[in-house]
N, C-alpha and C. Protein backbone atom coordinates (compact mmCIF):
# COMPACT_ATOMS: atom_id res chain seq x y z
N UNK A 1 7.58 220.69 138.35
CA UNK A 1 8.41 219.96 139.28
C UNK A 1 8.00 220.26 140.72
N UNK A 2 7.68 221.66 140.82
CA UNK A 2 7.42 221.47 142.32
C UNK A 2 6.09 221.53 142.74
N UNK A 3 5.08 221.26 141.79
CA UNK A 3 3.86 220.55 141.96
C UNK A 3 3.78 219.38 142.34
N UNK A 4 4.41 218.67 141.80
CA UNK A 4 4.84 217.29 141.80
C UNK A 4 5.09 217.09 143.76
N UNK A 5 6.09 217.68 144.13
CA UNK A 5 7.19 218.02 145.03
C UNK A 5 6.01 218.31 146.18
N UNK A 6 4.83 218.99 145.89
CA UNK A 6 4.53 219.67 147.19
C UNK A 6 2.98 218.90 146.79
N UNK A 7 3.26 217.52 146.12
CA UNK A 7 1.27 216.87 145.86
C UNK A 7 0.40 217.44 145.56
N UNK A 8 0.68 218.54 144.78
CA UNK A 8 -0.58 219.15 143.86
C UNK A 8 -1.14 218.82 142.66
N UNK A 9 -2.21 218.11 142.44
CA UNK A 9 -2.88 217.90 141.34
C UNK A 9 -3.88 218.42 140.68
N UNK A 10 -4.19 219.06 139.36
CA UNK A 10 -4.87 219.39 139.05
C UNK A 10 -5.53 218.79 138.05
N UNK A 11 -7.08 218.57 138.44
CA UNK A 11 -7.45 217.82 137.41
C UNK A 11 -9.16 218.09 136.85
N UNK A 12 -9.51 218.06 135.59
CA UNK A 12 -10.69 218.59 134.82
C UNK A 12 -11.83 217.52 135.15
N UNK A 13 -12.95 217.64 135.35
CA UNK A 13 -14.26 216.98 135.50
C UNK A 13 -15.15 217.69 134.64
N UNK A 14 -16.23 216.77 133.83
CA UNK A 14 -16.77 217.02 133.35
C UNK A 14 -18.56 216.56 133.86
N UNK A 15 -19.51 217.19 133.85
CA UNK A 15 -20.97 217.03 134.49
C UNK A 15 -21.51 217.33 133.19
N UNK A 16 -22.88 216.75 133.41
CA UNK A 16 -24.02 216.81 132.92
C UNK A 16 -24.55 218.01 132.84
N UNK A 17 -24.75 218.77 134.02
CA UNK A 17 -25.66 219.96 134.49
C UNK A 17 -25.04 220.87 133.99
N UNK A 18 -26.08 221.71 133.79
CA UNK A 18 -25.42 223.30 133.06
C UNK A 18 -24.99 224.31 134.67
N UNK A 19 -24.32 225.09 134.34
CA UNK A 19 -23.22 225.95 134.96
C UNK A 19 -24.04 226.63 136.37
N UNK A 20 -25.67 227.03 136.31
CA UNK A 20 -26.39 227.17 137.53
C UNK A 20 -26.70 226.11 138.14
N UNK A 21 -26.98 225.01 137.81
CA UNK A 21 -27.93 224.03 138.13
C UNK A 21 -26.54 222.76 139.11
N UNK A 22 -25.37 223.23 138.40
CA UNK A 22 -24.35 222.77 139.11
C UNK A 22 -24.06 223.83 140.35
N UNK A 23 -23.87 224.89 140.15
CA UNK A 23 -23.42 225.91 141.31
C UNK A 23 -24.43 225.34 142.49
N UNK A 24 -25.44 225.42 142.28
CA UNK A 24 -26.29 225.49 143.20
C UNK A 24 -26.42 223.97 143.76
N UNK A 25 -25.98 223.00 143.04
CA UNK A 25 -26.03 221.60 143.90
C UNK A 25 -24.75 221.24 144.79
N UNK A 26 -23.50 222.11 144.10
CA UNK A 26 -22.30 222.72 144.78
C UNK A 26 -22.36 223.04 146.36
N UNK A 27 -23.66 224.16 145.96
CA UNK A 27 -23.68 225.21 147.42
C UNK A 27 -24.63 224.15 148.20
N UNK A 28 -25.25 223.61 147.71
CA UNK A 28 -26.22 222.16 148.69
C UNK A 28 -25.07 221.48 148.94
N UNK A 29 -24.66 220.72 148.43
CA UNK A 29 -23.21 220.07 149.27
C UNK A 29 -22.62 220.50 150.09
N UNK A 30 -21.85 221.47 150.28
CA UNK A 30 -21.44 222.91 151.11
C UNK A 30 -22.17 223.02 152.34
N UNK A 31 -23.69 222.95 152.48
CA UNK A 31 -24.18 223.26 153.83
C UNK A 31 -24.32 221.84 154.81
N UNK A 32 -24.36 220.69 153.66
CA UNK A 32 -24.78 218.88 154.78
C UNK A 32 -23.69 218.81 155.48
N UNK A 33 -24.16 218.93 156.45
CA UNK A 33 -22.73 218.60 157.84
C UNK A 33 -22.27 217.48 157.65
N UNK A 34 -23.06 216.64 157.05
CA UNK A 34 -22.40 215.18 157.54
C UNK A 34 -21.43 214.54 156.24
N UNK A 35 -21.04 215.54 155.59
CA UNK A 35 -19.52 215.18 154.81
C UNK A 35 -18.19 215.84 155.65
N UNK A 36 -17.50 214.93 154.70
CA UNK A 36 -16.22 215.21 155.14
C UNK A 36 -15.43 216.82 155.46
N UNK A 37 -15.52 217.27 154.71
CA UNK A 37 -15.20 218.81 154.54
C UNK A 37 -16.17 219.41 154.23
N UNK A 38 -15.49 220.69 154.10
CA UNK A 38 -16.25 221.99 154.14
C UNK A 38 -15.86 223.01 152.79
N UNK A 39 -16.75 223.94 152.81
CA UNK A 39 -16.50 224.95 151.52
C UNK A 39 -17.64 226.23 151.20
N UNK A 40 -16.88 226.88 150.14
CA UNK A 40 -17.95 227.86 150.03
C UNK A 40 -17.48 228.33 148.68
N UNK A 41 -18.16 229.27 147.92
CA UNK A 41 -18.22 229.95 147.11
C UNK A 41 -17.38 231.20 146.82
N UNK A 42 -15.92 231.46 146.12
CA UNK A 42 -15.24 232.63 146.27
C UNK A 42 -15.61 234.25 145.16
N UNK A 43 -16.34 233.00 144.55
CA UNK A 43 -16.87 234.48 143.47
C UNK A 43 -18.00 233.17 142.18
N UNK A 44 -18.43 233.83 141.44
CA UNK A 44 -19.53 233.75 140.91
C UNK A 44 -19.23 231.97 140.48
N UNK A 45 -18.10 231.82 139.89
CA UNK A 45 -17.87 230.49 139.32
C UNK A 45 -17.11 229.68 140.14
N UNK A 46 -15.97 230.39 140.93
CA UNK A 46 -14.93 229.96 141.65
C UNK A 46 -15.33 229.23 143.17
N UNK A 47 -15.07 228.38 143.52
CA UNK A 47 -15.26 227.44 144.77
C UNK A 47 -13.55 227.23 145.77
N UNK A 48 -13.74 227.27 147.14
CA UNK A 48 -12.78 226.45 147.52
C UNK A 48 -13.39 225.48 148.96
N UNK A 49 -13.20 224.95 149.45
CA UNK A 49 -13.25 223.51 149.94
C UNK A 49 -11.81 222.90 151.23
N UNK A 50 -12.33 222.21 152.14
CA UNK A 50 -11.13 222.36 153.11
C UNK A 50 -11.31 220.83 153.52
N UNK A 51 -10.54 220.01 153.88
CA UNK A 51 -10.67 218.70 154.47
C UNK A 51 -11.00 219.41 156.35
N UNK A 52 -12.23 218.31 157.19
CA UNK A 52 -11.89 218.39 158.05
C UNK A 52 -11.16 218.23 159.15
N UNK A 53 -10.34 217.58 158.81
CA UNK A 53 -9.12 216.61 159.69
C UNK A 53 -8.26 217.96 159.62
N UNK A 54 -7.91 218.55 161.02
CA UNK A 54 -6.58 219.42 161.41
C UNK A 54 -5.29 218.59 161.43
N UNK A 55 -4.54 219.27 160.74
CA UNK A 55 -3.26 218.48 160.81
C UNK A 55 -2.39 219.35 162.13
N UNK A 56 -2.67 220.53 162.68
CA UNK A 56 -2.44 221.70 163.86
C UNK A 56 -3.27 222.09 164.30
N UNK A 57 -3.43 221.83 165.51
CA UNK A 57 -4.51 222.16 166.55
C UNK A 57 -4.82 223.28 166.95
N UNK A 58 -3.55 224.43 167.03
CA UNK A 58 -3.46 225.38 167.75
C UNK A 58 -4.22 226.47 166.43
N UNK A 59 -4.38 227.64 166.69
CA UNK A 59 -4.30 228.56 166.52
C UNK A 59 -3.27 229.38 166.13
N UNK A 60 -2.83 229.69 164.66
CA UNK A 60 -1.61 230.63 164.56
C UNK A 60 -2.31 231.69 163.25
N UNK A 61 -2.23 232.31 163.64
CA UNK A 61 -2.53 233.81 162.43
C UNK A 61 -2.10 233.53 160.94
N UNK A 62 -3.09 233.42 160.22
CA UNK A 62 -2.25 233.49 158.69
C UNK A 62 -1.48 231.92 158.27
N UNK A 63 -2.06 231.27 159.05
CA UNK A 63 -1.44 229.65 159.02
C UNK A 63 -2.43 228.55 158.39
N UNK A 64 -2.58 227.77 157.84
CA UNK A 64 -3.50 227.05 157.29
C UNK A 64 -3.34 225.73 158.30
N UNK A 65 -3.97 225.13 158.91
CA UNK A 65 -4.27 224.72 159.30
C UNK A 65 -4.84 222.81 159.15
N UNK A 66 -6.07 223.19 157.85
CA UNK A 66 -6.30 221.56 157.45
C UNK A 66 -5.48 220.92 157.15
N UNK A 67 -6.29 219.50 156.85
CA UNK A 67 -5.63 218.52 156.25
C UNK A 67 -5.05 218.88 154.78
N UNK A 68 -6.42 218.68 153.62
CA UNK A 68 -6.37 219.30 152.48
C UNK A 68 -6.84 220.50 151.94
N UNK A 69 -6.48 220.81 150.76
CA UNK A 69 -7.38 221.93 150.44
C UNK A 69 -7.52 222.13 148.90
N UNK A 70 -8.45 222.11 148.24
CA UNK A 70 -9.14 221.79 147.00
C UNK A 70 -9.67 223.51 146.61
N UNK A 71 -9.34 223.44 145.20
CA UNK A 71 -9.94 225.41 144.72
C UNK A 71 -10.60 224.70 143.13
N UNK A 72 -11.55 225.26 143.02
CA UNK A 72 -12.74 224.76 142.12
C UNK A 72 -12.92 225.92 141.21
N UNK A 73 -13.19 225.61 140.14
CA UNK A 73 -13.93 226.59 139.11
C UNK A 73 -14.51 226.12 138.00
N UNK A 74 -15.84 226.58 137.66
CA UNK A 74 -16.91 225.73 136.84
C UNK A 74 -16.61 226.14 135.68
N UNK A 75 -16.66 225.83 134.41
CA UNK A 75 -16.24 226.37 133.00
C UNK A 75 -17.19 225.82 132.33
N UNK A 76 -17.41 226.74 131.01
CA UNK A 76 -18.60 226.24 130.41
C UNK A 76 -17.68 226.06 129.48
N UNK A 77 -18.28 224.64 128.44
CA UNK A 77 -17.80 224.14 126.97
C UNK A 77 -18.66 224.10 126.79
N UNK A 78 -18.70 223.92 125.32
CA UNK A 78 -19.14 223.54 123.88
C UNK A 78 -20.11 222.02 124.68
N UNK A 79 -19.35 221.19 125.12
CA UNK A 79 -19.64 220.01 125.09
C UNK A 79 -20.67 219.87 126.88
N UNK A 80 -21.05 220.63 127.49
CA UNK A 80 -21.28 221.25 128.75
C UNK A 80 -20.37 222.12 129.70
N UNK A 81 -20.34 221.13 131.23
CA UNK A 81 -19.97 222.15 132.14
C UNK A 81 -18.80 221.24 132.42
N UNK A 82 -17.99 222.17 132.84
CA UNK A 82 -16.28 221.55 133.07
C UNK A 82 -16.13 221.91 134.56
N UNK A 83 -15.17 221.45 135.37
CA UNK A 83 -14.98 221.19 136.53
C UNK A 83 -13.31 221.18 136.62
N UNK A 84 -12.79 222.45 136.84
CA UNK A 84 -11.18 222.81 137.10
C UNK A 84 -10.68 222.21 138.49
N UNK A 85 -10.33 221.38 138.94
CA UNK A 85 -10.01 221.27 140.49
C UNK A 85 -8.41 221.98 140.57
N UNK A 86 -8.25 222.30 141.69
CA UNK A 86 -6.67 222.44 142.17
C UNK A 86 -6.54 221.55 143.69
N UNK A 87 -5.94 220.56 143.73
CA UNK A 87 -6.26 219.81 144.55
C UNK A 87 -4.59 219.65 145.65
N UNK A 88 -4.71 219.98 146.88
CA UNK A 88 -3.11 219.94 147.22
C UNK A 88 -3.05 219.62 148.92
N UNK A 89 -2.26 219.07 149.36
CA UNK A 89 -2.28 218.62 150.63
C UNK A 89 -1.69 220.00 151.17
N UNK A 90 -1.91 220.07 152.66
CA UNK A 90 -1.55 221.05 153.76
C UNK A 90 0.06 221.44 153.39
N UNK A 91 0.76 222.40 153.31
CA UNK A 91 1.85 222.44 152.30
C UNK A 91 3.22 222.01 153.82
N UNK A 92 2.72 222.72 154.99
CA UNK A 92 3.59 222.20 155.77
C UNK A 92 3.98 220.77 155.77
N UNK A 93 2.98 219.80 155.45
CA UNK A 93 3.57 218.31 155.64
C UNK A 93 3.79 218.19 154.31
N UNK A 94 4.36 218.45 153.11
CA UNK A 94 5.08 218.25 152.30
C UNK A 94 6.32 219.25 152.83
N UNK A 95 6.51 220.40 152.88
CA UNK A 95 7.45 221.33 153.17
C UNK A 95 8.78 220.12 154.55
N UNK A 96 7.93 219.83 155.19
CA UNK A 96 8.18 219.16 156.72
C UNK A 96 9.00 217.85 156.25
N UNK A 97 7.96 217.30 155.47
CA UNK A 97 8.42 215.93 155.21
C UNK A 97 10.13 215.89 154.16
N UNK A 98 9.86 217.04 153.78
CA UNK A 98 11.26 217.14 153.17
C UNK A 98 12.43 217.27 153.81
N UNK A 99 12.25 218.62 154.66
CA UNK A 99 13.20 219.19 155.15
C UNK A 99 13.86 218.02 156.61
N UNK A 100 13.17 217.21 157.05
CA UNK A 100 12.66 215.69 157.66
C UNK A 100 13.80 215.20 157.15
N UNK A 101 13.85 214.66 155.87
CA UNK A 101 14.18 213.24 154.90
C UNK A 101 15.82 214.43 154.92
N UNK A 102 15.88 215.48 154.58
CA UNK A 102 17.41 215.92 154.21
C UNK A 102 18.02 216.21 155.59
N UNK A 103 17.63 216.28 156.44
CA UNK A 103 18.24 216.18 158.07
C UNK A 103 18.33 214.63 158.02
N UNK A 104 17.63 213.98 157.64
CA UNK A 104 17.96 212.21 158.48
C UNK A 104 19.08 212.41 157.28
N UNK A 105 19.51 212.36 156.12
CA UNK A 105 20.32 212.26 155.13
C UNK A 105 21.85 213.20 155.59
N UNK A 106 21.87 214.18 155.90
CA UNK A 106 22.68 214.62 156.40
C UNK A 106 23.19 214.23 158.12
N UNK A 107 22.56 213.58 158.71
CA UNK A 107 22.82 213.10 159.67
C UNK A 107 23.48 211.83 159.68
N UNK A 108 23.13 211.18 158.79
CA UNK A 108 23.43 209.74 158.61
C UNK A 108 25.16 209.52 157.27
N UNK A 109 24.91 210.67 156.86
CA UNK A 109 26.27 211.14 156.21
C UNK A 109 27.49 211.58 157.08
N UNK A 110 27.11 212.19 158.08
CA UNK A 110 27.83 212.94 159.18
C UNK A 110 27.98 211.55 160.36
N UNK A 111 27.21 210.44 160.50
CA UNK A 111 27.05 209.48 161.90
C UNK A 111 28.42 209.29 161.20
N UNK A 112 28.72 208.73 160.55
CA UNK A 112 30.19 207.51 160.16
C UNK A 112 29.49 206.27 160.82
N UNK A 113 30.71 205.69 161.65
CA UNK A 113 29.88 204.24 162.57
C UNK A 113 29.03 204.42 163.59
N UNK A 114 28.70 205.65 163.97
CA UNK A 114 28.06 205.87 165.19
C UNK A 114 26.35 205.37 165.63
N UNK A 115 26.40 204.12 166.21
CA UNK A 115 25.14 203.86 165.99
C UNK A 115 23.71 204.86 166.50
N UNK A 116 24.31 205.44 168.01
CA UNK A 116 23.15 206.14 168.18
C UNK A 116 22.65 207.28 166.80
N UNK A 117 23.90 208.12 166.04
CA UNK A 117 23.15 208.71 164.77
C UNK A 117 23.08 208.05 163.93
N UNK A 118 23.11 206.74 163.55
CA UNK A 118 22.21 206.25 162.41
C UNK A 118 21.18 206.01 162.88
N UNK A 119 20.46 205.37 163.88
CA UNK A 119 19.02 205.63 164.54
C UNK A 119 18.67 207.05 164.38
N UNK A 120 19.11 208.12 164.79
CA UNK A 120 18.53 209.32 164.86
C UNK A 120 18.15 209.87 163.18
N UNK A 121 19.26 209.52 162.53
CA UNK A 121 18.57 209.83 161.36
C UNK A 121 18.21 208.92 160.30
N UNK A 122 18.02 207.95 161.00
CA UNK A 122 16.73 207.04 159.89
C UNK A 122 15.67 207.59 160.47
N UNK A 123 15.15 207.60 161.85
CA UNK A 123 14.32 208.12 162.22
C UNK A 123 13.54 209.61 161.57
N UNK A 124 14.41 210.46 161.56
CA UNK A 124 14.40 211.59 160.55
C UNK A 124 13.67 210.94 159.25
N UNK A 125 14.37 210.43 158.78
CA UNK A 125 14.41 209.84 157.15
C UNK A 125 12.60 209.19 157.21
N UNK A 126 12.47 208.36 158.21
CA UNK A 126 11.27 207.65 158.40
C UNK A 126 10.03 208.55 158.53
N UNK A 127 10.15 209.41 159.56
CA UNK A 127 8.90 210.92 159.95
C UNK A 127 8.61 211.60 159.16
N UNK A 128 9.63 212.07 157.82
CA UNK A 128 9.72 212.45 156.82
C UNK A 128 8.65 211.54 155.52
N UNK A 129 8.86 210.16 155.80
CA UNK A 129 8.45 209.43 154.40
C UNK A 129 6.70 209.70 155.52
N UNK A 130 6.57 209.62 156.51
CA UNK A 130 5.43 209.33 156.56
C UNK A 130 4.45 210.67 156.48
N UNK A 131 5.12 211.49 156.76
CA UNK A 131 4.54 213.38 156.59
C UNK A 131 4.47 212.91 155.00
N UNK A 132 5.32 212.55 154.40
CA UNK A 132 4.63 212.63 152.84
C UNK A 132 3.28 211.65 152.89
N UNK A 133 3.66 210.58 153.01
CA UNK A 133 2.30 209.69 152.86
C UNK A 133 1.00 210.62 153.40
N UNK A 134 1.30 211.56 154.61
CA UNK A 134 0.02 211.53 155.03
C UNK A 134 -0.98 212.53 154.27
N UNK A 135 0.15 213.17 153.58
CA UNK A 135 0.02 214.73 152.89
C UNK A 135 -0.70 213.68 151.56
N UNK A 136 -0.19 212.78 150.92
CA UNK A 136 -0.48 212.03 149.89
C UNK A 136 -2.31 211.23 150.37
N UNK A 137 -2.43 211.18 151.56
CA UNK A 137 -3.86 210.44 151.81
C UNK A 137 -4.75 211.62 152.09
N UNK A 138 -4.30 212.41 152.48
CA UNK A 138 -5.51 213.81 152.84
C UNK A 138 -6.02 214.35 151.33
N UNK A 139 -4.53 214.81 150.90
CA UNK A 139 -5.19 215.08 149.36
C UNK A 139 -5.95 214.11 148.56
N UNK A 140 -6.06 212.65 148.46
CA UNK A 140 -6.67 211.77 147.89
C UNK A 140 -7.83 211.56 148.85
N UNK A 141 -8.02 211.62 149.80
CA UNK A 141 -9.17 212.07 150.68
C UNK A 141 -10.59 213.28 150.34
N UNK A 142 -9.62 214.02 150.20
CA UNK A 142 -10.78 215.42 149.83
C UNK A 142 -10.81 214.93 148.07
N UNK A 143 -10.16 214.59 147.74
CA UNK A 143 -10.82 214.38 145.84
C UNK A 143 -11.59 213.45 146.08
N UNK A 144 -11.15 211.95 146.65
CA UNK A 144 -12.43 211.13 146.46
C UNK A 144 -13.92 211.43 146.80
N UNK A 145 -13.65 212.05 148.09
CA UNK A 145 -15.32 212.33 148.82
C UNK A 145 -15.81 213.96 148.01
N UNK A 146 -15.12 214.06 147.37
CA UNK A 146 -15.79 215.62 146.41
C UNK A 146 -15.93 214.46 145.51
N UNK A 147 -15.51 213.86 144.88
CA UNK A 147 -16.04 212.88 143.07
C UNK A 147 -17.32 212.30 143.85
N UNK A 148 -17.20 211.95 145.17
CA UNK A 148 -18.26 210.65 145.17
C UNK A 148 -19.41 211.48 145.72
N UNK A 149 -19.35 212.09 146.25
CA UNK A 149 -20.68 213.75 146.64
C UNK A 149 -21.19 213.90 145.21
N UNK A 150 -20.25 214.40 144.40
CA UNK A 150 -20.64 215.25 142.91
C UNK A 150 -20.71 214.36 141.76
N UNK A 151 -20.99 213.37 141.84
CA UNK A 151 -20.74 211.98 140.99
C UNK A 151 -20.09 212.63 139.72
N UNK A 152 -19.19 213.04 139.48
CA UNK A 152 -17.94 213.53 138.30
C UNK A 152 -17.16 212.38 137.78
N UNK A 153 -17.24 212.74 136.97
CA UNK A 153 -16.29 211.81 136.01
C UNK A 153 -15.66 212.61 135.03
N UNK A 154 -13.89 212.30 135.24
CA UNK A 154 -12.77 212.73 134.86
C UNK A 154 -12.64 213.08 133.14
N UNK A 155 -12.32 214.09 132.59
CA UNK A 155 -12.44 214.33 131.19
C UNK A 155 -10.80 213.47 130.92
């Protein structure tokens, strides 16, 4: 449920290439500037991956920052090489977009007839639906341009 809640998808790919021959076309992807995001290698099998689009400009310690962010791990089958994604938008604009939508909701419970707070919290209600959407296009952002880099196809 709260995968769901915070746009995390996880989903299996399956390749051709055996388990080096993929790592290493992985880590070639990883260095061409001229994709979308970025990434690196966290241990022998394990990958993670960042959209370039900042959703926060600034600088804050211990804060994540991108758009999306994608965690990879190569698995070997029977049948070849498997492809684990964890795929999830910037958690503040799901976190945001919520807490957004239950302020315009509680505001608009609390206006009665008052027109200036029913503007204020549809408005709420509205900033909210669109922090989700945007959290919903970043994450479908970094999966498409990783499938279409790694030509994968979904098990």
């Amino acid at each position: 449920m709260i995968d769901k809640i915070l746009n995390i998808k996880e989903l299996n790919y399956a390749s051709s290439l055996n388990g080096d021959n993929l790592k290493q076309k992985i880590e070639d992807l990883f260095e061409r500037p001229a994709i979308s995001f970025f990434g690196n290698f966290t241990s022998q099998t394990e990958f993670a991956a960042y959209d370039k689009l900042s959703v926060i400009s600034w600088y804050v310690p211990n804060f994540k920052r991108k758009s999306a962010y994608l965690k990879g791990e190569i698995l070997k089958s029977g049948k070849g090489t498997l492809i684990k994604l964890n795929i999830r938008p910037n958690t503040m604009l799901s976190v945001a977009s919520i807490v957004s939508v239950l302020v315009g909701i509680i505001i608009l419970i609390a206006a009665g007839s008052s027109t200036r707070f029913l503007i204020v919290g549809s408005f709420f209600i509205l900033v909210g639906i669109l922090y989700y959407s945007f959290g919903i296009f970043s994450r479908n952002r970094l999966r498409t341009n990783f499938e279409k880099t790694l030509d994968l196809h979904k098990v």
